[in-house]
Protein backbone atom coordinates (compact mmCIF):
# COMPACT_ATOMS: atom_id res chain seq x y z
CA UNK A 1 70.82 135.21 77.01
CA UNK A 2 69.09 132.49 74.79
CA UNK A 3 72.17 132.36 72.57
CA UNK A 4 74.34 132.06 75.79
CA UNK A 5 72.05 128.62 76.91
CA UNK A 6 72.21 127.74 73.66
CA UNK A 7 76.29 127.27 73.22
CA UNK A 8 76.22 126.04 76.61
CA UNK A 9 74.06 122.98 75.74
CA UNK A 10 75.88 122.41 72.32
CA UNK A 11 78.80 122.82 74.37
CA UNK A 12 78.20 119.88 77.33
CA UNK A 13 76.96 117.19 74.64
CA UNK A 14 79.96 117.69 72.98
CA UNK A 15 81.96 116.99 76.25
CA UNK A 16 79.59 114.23 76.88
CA UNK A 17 79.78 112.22 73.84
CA UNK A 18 83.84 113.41 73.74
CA UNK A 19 84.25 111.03 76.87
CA UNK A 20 81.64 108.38 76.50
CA UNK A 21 83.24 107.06 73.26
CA UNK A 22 86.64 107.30 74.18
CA UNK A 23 85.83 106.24 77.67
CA UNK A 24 84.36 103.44 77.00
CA UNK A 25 86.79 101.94 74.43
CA UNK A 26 88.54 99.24 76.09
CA UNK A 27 91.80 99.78 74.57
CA UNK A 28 92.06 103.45 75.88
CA UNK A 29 92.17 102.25 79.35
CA UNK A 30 95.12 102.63 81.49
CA UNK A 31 95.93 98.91 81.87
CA UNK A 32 96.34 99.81 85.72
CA UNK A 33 92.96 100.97 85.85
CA UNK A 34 90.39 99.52 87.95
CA UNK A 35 89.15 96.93 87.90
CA UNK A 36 90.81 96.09 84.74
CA UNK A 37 94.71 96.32 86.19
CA UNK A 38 93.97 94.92 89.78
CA UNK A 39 96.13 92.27 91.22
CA UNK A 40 95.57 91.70 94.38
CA UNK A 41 94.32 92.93 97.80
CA UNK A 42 96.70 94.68 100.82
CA UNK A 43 95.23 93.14 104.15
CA UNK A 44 95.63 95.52 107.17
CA UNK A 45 93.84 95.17 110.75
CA UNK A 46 93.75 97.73 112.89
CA UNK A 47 92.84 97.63 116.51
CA UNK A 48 90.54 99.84 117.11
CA UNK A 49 91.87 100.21 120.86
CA UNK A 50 95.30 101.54 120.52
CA UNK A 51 94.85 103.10 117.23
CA UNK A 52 97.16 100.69 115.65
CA UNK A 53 97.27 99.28 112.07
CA UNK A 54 98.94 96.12 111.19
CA UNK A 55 99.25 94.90 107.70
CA UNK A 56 98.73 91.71 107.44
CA UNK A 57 99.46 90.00 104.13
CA UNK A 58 98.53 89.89 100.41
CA UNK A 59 95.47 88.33 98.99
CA UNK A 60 96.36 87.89 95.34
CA UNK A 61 94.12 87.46 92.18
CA UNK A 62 92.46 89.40 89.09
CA UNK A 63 89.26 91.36 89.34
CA UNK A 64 87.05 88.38 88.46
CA UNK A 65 87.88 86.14 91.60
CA UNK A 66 86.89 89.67 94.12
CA UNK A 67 84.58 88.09 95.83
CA UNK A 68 86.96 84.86 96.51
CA UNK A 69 89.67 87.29 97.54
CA UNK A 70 87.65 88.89 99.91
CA UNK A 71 87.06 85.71 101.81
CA UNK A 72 90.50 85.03 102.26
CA UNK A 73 91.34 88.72 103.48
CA UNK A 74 88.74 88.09 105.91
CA UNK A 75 89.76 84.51 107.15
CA UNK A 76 93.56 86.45 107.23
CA UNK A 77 92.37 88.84 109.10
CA UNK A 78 90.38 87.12 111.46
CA UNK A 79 92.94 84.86 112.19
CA UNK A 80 95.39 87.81 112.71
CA UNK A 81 93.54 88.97 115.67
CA UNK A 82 92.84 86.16 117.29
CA UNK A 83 96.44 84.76 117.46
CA UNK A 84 96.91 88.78 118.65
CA UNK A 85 94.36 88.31 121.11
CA UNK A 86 92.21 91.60 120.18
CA UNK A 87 88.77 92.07 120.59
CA UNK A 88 88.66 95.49 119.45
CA UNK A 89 89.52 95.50 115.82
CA UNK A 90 88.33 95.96 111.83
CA UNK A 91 90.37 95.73 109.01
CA UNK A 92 90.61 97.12 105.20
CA UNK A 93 91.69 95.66 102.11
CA UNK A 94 93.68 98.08 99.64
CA UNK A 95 93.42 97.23 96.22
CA UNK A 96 96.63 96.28 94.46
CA UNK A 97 97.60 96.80 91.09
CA UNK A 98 101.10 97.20 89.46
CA UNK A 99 101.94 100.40 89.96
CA UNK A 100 100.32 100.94 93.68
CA UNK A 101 99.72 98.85 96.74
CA UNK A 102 96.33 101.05 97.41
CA UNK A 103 94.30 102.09 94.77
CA UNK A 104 91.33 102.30 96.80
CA UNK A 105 90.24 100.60 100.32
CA UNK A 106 87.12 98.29 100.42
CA UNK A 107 85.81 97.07 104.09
C-alpha cells in the first residue's frame, strides 16, 4: 500500500512539472489562445421579456485595451435598447479571436 502512495506521488509531480514548463512557455501557446489570440468582442442584447437575443455589433481590439472595449460594448448596447425601446434587457460580450466569434462570454 505504501509503495502504491508512493508511485502515485512520484507520479502527479511528474504531471505537474510536465505542464507547468511547457505551459508556461510562451511560444507553446496556441496563438488563438486567450487572452493572447483575442481580437475583439461579439455584442449581443437580449431582452429579457420575449426571450430574444439580438447581436449587436463588434467591439474590436487586443487583450490589453479589455477594459476600453468593454465600455464601448456597453455604450453599444445601451444605446441598442433604447433606440429599441426595451426596458427589460442585459447583454453579453463573446470574445473574438480568429478562429471563433465566442470563445467565452463575459457580462
Amino acid at each position: 500500500m505504501k509503495t502504491n502512495t508512493i508511485l502515485l506521488a512520484v507520479i502527479i509531480t511528474a504531471i505537474i512539472s510536465a505542464t507547468v514548463s511547457t505551459g508556461c512557455n510562451r511560444n507553446s501557446h496556441d496563438k488563438n489562445f486567450i487572452p493572447y489570440g483575442l481580437i475583439g468582442l461579439n455584442v449581443y442584447v437580449y431582452n429579457n421579456k420575449t426571450d430574444k437575443e439580438f447581436f449587436v455589433g463588434e467591439v474590436t481590439g487586443k487583450y490589453r485595451s479589455r477594459k476600453k472595449m468593454l465600455r464601448e460594448a456597453q455604450s453599444m448596447a445601451s444605446a441598442f435598447a433604447l433606440d429599441y425601446k426595451l426596458k427589460d434587457w442585459s447583454y453579453v460580450c463573446c470574445t473574438a479571436t480568429s478562429t471563433s466569434g465566442c470563445v467565452t462570454k463575459v457580462r
